[in-house]
PDB file of N, CA and C in Angstrom:
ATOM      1  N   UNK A   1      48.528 137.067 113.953  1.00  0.00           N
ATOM      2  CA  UNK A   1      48.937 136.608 112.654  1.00  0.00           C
ATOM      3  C   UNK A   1      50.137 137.433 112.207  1.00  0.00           C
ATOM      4  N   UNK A   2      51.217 136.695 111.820  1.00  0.00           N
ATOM      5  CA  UNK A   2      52.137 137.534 111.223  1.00  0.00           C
ATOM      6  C   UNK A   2      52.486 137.186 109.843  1.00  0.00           C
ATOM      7  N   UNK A   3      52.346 138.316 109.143  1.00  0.00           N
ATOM      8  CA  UNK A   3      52.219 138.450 107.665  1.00  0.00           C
ATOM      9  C   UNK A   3      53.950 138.959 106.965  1.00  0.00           C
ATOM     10  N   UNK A   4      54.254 138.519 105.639  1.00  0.00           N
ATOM     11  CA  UNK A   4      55.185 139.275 104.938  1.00  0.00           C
ATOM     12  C   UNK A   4      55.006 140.560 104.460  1.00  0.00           C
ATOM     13  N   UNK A   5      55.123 141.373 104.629  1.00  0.00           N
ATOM     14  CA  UNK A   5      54.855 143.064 104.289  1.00  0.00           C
ATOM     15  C   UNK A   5      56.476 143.432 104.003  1.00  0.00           C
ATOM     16  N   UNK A   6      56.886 143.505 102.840  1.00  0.00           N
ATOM     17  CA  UNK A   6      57.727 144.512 102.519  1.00  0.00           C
ATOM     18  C   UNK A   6      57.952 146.175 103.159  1.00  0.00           C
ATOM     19  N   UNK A   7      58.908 146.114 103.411  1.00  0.00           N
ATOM     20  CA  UNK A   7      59.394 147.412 104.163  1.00  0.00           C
ATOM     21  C   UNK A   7      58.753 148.017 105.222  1.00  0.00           C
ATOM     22  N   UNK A   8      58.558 146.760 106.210  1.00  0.00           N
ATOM     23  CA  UNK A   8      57.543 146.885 107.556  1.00  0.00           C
ATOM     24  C   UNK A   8      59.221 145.903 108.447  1.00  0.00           C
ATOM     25  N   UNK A   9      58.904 146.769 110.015  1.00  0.00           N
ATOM     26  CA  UNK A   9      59.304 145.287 110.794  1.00  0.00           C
ATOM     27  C   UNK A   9      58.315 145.479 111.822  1.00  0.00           C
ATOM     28  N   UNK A  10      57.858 144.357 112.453  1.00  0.00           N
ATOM     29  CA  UNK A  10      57.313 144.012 113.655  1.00  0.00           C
ATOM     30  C   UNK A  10      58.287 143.759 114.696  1.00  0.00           C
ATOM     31  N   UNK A  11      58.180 144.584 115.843  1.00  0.00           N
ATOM     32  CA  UNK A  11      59.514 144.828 116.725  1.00  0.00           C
ATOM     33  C   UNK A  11      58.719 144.430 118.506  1.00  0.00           C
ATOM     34  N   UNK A  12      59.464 143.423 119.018  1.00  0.00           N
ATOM     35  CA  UNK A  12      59.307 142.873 120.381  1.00  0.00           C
ATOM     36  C   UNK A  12      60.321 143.871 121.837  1.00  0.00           C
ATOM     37  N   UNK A  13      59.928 143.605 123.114  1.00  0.00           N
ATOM     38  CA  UNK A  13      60.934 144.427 123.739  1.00  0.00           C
ATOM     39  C   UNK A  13      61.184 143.145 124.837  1.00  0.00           C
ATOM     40  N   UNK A  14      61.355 142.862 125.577  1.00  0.00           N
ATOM     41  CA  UNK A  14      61.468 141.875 126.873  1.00  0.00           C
ATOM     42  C   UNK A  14      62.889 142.090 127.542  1.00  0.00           C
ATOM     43  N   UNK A  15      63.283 141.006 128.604  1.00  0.00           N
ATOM     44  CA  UNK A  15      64.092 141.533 129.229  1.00  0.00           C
ATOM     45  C   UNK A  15      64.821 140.167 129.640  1.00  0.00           C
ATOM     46  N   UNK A  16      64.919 138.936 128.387  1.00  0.00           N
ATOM     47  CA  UNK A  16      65.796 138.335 128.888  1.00  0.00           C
ATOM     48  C   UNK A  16      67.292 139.037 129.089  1.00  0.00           C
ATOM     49  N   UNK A  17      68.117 137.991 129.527  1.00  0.00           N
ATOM     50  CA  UNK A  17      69.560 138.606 129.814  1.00  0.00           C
ATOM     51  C   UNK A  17      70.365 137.647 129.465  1.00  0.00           C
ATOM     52  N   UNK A  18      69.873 136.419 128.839  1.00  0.00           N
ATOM     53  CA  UNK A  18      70.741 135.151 128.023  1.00  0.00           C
ATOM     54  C   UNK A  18      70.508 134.943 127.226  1.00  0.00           C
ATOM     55  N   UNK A  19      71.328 134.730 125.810  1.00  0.00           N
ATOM     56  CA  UNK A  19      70.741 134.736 124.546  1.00  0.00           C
ATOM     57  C   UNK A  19      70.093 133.422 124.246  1.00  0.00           C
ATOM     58  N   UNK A  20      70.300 132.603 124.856  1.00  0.00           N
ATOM     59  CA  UNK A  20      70.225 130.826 124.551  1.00  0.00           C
ATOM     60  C   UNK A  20      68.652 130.756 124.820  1.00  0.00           C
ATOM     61  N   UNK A  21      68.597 131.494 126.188  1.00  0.00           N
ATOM     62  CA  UNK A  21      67.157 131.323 126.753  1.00  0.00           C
ATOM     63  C   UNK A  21      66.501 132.583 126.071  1.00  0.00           C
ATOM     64  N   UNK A  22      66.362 133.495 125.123  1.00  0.00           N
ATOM     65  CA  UNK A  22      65.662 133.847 124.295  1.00  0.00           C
ATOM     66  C   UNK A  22      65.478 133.345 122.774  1.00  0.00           C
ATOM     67  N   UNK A  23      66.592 132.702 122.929  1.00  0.00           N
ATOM     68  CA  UNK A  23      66.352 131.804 121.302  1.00  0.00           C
ATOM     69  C   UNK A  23      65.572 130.325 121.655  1.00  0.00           C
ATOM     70  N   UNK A  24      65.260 129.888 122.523  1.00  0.00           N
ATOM     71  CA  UNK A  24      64.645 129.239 123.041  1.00  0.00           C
ATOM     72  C   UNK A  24      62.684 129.172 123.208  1.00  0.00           C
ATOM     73  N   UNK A  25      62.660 130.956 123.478  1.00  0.00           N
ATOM     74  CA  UNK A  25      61.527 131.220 123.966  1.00  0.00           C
ATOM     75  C   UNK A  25      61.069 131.116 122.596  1.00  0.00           C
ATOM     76  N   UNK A  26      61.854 131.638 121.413  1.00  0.00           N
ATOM     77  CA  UNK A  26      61.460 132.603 120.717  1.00  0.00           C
ATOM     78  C   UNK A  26      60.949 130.975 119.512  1.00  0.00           C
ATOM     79  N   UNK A  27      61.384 130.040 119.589  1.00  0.00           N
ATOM     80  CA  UNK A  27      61.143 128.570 118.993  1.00  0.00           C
ATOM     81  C   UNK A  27      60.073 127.960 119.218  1.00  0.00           C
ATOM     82  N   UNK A  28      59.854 128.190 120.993  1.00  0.00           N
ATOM     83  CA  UNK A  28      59.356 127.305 121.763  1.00  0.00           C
ATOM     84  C   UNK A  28      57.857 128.038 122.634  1.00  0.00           C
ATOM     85  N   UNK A  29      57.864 128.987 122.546  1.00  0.00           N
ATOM     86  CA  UNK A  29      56.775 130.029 123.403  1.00  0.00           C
ATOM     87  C   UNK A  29      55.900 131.144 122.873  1.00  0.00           C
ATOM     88  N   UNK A  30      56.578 131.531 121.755  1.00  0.00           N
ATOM     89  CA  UNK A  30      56.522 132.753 120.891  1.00  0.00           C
ATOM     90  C   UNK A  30      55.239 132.863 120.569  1.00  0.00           C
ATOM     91  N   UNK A  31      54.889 131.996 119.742  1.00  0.00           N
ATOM     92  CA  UNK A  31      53.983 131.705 118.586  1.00  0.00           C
ATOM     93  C   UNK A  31      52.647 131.323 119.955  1.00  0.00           C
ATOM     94  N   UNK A  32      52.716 130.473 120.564  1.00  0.00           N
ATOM     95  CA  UNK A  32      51.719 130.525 121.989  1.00  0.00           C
ATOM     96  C   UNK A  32      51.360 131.961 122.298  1.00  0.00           C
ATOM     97  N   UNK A  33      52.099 132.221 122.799  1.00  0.00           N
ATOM     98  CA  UNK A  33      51.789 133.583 123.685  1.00  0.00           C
ATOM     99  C   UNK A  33      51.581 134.640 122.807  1.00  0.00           C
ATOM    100  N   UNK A  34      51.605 134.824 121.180  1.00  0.00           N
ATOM    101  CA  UNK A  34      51.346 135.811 120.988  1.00  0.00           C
ATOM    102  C   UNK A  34      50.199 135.416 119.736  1.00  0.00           C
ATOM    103  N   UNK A  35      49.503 134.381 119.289  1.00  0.00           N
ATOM    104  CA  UNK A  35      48.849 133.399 118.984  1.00  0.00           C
ATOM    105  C   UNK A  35      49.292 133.722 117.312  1.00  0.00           C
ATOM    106  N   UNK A  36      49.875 133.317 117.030  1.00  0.00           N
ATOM    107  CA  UNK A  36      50.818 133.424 115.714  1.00  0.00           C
ATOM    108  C   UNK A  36      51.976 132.636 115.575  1.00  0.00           C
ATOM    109  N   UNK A  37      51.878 132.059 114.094  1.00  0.00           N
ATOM    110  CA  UNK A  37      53.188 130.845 113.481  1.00  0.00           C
ATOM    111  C   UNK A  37      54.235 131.568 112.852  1.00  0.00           C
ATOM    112  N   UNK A  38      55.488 131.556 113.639  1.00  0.00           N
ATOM    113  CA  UNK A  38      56.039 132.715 112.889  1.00  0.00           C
ATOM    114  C   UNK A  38      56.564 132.168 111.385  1.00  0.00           C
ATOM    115  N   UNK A  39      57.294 132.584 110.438  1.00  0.00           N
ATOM    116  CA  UNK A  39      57.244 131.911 109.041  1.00  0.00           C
ATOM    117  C   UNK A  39      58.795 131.588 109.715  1.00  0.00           C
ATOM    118  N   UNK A  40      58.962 130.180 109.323  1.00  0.00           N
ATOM    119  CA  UNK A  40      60.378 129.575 109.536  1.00  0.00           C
ATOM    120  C   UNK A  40      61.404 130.226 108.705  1.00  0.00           C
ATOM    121  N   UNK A  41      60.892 130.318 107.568  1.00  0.00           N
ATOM    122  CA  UNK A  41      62.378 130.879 106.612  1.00  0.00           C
ATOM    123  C   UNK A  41      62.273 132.554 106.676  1.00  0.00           C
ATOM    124  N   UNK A  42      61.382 133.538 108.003  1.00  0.00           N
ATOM    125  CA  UNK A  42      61.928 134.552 108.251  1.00  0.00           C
ATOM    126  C   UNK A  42      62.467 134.841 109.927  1.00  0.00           C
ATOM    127  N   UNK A  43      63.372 134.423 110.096  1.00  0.00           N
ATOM    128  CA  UNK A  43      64.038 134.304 111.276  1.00  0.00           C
ATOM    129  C   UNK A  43      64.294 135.697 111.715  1.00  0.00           C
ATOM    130  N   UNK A  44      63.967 136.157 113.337  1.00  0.00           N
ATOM    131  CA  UNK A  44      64.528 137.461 113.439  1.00  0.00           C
ATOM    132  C   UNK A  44      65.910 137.928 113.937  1.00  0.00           C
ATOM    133  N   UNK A  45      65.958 139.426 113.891  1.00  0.00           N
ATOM    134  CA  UNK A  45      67.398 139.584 114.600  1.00  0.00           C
ATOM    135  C   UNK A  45      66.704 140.043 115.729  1.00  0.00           C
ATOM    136  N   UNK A  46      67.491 139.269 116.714  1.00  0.00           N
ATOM    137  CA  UNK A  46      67.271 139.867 117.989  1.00  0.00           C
ATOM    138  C   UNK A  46      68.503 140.450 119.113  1.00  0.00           C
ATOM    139  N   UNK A  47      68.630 140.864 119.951  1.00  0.00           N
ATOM    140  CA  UNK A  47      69.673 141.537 120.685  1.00  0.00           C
ATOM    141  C   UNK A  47      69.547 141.198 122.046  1.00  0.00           C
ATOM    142  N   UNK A  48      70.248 140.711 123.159  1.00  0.00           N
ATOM    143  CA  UNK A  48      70.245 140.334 124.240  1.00  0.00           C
ATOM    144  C   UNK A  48      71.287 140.847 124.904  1.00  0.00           C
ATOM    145  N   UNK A  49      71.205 141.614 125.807  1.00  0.00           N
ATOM    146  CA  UNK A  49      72.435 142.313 126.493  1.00  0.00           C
ATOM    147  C   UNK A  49      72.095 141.734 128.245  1.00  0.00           C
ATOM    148  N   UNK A  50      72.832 141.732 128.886  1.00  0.00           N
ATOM    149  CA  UNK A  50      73.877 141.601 130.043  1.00  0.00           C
ATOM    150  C   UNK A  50      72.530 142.310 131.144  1.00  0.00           C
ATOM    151  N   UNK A  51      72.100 143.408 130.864  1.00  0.00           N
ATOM    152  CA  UNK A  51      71.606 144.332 131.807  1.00  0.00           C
ATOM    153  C   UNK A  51      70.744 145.143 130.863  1.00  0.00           C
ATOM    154  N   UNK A  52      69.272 145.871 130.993  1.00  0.00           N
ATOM    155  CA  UNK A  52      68.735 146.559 130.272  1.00  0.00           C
ATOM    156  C   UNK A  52      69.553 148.159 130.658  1.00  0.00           C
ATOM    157  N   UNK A  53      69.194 148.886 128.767  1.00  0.00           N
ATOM    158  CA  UNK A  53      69.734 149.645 128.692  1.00  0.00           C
ATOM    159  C   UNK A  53      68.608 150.623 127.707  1.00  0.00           C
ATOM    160  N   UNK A  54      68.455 152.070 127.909  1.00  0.00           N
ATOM    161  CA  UNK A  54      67.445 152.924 127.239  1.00  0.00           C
ATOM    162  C   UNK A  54      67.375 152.453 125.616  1.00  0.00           C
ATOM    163  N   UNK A  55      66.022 152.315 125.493  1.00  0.00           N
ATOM    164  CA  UNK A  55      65.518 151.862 124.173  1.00  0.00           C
ATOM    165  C   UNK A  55      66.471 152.087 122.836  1.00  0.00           C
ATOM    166  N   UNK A  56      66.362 153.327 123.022  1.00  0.00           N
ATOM    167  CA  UNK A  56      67.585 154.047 121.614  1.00  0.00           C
ATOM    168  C   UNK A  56      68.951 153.200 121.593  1.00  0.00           C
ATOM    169  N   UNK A  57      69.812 153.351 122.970  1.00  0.00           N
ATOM    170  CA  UNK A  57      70.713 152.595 122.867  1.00  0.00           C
ATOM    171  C   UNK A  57      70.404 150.957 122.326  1.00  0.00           C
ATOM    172  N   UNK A  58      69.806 150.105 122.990  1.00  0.00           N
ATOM    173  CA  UNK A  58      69.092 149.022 122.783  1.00  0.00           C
ATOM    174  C   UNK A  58      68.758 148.697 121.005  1.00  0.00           C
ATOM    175  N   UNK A  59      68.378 149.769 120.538  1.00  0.00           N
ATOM    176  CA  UNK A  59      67.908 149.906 118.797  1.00  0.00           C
ATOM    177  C   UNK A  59      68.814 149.947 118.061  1.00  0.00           C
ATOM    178  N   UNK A  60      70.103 150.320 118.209  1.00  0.00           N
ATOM    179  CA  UNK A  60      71.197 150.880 117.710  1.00  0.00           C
ATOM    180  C   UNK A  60      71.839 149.531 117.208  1.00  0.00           C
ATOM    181  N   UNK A  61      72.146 149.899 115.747  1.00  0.00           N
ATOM    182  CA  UNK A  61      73.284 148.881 115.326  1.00  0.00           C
ATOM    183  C   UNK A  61      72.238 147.488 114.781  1.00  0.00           C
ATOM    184  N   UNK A  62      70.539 147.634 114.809  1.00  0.00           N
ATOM    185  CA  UNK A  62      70.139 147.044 113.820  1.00  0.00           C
ATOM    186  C   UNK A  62      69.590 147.121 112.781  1.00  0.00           C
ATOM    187  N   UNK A  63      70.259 145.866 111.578  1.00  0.00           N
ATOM    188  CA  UNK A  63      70.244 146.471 109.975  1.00  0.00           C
ATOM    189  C   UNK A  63      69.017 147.354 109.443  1.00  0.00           C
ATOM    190  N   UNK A  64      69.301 147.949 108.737  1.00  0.00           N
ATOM    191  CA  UNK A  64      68.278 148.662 108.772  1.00  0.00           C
ATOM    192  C   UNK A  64      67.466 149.853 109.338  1.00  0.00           C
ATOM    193  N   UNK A  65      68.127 150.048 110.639  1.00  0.00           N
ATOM    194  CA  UNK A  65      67.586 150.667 112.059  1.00  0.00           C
ATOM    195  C   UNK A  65      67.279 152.442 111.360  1.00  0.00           C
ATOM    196  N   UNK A  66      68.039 152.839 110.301  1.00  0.00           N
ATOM    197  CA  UNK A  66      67.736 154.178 110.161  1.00  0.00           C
ATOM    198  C   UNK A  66      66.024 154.121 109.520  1.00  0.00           C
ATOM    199  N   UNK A  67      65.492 153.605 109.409  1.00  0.00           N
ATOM    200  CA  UNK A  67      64.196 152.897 108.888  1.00  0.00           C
ATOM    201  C   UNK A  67      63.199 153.461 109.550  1.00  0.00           C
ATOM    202  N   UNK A  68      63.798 152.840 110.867  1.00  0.00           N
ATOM    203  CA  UNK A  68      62.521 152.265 112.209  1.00  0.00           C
ATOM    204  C   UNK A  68      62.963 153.040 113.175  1.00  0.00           C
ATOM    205  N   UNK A  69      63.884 153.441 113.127  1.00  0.00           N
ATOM    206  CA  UNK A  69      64.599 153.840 114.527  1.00  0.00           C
ATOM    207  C   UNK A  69      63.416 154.770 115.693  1.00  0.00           C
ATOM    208  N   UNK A  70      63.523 155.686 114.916  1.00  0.00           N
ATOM    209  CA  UNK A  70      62.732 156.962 115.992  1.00  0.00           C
ATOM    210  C   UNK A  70      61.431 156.631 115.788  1.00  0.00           C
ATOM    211  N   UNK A  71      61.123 156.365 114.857  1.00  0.00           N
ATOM    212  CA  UNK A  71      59.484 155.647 115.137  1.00  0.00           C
ATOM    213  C   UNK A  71      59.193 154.705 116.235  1.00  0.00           C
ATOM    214  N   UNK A  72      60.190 153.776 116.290  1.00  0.00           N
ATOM    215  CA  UNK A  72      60.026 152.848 117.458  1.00  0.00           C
ATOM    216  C   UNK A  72      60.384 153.428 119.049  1.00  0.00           C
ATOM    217  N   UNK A  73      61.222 154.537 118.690  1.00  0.00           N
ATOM    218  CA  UNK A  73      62.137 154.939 120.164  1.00  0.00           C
ATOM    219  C   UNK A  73      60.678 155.980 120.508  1.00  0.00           C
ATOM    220  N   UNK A  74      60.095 156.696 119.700  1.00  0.00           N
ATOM    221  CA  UNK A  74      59.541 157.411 120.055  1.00  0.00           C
ATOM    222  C   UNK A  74      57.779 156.632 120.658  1.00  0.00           C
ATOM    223  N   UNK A  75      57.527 155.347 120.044  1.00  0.00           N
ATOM    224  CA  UNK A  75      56.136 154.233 120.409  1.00  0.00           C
ATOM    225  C   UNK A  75      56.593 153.820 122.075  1.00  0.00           C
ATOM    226  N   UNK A  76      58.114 153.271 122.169  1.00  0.00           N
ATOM    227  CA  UNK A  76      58.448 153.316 123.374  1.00  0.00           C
ATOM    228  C   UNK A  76      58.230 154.024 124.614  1.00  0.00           C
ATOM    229  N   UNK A  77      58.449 155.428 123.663  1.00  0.00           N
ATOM    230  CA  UNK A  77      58.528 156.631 124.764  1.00  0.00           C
ATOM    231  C   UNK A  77      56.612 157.100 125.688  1.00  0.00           C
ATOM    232  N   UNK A  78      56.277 156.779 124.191  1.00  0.00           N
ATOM    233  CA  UNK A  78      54.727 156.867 124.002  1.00  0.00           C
ATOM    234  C   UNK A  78      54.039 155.869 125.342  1.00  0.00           C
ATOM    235  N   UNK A  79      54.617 154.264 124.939  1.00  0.00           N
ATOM    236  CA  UNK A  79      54.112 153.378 126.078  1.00  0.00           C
ATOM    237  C   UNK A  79      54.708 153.256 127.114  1.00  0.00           C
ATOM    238  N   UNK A  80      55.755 154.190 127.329  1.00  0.00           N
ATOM    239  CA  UNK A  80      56.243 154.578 129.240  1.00  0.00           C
ATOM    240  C   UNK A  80      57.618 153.052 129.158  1.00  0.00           C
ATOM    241  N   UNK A  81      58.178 153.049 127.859  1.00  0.00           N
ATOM    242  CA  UNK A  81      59.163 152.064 128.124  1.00  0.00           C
ATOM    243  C   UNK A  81      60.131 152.380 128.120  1.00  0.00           C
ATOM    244  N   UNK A  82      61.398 152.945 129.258  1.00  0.00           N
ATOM    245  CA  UNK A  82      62.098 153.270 129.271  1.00  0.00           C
ATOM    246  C   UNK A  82      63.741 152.689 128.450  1.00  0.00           C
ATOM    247  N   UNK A  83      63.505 151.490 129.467  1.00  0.00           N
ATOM    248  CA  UNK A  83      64.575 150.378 129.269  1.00  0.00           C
ATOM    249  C   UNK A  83      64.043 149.092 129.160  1.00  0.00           C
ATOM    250  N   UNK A  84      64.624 148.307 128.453  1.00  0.00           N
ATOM    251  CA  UNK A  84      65.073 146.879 128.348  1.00  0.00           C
ATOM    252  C   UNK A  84      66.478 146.168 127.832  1.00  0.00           C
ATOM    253  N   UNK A  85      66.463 144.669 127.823  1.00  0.00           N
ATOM    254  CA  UNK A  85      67.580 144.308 127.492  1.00  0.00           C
ATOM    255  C   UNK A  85      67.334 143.583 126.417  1.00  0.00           C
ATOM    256  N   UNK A  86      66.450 143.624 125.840  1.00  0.00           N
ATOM    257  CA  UNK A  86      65.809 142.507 124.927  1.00  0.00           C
ATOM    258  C   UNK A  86      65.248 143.115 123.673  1.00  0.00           C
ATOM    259  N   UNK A  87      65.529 143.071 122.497  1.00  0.00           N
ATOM    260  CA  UNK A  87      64.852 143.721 121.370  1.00  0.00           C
ATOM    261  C   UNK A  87      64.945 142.405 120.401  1.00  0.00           C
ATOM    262  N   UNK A  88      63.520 142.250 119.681  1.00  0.00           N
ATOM    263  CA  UNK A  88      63.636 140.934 118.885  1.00  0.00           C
ATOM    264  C   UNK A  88      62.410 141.867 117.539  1.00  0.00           C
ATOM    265  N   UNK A  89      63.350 141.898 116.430  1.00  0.00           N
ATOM    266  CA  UNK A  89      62.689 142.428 115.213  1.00  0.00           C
ATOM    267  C   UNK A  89      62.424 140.983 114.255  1.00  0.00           C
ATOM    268  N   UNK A  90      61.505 141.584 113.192  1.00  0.00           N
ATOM    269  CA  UNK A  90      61.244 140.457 112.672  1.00  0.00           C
ATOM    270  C   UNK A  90      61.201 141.499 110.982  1.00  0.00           C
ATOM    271  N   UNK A  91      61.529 141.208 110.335  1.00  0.00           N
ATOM    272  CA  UNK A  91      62.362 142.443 109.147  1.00  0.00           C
ATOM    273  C   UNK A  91      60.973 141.264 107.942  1.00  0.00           C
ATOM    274  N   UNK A  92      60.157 142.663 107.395  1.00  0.00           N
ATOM    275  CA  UNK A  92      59.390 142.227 106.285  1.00  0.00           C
ATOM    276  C   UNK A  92      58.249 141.868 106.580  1.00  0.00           C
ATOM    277  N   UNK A  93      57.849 142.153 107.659  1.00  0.00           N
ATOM    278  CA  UNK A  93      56.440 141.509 108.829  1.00  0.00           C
ATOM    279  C   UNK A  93      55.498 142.445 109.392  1.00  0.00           C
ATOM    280  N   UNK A  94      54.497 141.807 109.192  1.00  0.00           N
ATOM    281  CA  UNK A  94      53.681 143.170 110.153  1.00  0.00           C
ATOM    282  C   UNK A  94      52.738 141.964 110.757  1.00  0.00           C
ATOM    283  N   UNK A  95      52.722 142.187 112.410  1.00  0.00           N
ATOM    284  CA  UNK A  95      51.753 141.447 113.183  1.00  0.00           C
ATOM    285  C   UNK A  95      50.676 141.814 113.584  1.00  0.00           C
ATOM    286  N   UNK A  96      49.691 141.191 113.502  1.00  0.00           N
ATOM    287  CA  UNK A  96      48.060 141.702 113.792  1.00  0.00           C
ATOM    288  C   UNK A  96      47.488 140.665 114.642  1.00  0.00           C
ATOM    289  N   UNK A  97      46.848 140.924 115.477  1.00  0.00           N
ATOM    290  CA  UNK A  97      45.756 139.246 116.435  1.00  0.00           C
ATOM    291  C   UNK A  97      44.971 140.298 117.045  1.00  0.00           C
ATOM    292  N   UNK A  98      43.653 139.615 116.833  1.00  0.00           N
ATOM    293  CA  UNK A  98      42.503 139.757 117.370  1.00  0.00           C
ATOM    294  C   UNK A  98      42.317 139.753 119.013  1.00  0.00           C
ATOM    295  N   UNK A  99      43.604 138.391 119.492  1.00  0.00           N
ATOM    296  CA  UNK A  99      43.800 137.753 120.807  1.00  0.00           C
ATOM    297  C   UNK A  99      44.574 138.746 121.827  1.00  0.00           C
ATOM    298  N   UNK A 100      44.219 138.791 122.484  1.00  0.00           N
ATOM    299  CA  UNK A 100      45.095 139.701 123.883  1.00  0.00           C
ATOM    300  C   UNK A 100      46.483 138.739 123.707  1.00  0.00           C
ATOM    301  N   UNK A 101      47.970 139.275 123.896  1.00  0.00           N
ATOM    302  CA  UNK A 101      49.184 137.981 124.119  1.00  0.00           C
ATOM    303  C   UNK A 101      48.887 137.631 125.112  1.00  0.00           C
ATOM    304  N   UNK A 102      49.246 136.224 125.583  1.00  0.00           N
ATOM    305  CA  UNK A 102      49.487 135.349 127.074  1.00  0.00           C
ATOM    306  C   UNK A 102      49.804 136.711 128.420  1.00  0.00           C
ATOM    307  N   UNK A 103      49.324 137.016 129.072  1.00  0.00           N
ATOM    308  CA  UNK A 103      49.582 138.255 129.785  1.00  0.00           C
ATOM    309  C   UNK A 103      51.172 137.541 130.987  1.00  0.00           C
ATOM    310  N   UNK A 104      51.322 136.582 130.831  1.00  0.00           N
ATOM    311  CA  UNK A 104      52.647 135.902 131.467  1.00  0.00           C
ATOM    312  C   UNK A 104      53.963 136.373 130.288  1.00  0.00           C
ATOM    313  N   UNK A 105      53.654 136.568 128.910  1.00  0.00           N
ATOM    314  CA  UNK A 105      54.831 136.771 127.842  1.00  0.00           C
ATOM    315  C   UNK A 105      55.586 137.150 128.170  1.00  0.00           C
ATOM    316  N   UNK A 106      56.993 136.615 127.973  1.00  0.00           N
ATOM    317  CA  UNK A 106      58.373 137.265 128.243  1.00  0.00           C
ATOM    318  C   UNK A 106      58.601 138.264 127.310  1.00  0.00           C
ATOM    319  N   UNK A 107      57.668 138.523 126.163  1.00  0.00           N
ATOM    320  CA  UNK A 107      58.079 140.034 125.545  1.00  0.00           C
ATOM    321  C   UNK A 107      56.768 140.300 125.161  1.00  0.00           C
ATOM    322  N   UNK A 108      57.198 142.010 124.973  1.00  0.00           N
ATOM    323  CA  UNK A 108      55.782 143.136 124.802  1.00  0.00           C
ATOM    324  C   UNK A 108      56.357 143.402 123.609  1.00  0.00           C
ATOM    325  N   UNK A 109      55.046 143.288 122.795  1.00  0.00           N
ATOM    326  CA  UNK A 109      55.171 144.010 121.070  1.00  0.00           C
ATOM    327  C   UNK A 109      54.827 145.510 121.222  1.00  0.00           C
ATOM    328  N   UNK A 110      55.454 145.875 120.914  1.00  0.00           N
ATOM    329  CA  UNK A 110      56.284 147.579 120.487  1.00  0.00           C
ATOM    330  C   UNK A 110      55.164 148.179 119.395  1.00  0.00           C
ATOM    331  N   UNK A 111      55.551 147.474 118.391  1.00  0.00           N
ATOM    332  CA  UNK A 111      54.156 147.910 117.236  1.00  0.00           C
ATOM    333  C   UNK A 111      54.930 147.387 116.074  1.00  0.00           C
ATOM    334  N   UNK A 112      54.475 148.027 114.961  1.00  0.00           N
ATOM    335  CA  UNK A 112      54.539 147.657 113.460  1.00  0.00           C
ATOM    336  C   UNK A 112      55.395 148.620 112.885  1.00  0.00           C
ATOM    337  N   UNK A 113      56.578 148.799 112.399  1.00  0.00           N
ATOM    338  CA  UNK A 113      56.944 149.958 111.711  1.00  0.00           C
ATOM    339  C   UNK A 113      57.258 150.399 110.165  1.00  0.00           C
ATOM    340  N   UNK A 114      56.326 150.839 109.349  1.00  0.00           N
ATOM    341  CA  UNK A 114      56.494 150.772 108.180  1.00  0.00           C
ATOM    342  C   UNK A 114      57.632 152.066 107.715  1.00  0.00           C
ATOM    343  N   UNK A 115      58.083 152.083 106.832  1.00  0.00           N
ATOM    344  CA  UNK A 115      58.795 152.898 105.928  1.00  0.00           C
ATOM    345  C   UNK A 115      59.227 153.052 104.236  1.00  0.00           C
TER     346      UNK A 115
END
């Protein structure tokens, strides 16, 4: 379930490498695999680069990021995630499910980061 929570983001990691085919997933797969409707009128920012690159770099340069930053770089560090190319935030959200995600998901949730 993903909820509106003020001054929370719920932050994704994966490893597409095309933005088309993560704006795609993220319409079309998302809400399946992680058993949650995401709210239409809160769209996320997400980041898609070429080649994965260390988390921190990867975090850098989104709004907000002095927020979340090291909380998230450091949950990363915590769950052995070095690199990816894929970061998809969802700004004002905090996600919760009872459900294991689709264990096929093209992205791993990171966690919740309040501030």
């Amino acid at each position: 379930m993903m909820t509106r929570k003020g001054k929370c983001v719920a932050i994704w990691l994966g490893d597409f490498t095309d933005e088309l085919d993560a704006d795609e997933y993220l319409h079309i797969q998302f809400g399946r695999d992680f058993h949650c409707r995401p709210d239409e009128a809160n769209v996320p920012e997400f980041c898609v680069l070429e080649s994965a690159v260390v988390i921190p770099e990867l975090l850098k340069g989104f709004s907000f990021e002095s927020n979340f930053f090291e909380a998230a770089c450091a949950q990363a560090q915590k769950s052995g995630i070095v690199s990816s190319s894929t970061a998809v935030i969802y700004y004002q959200t905090h996600y919760e499910c009872d459900q294991p995600p689709d264990p096929s998901a093209s992205l791993l949730f990171l966690g919740n980061f309040e501030w």
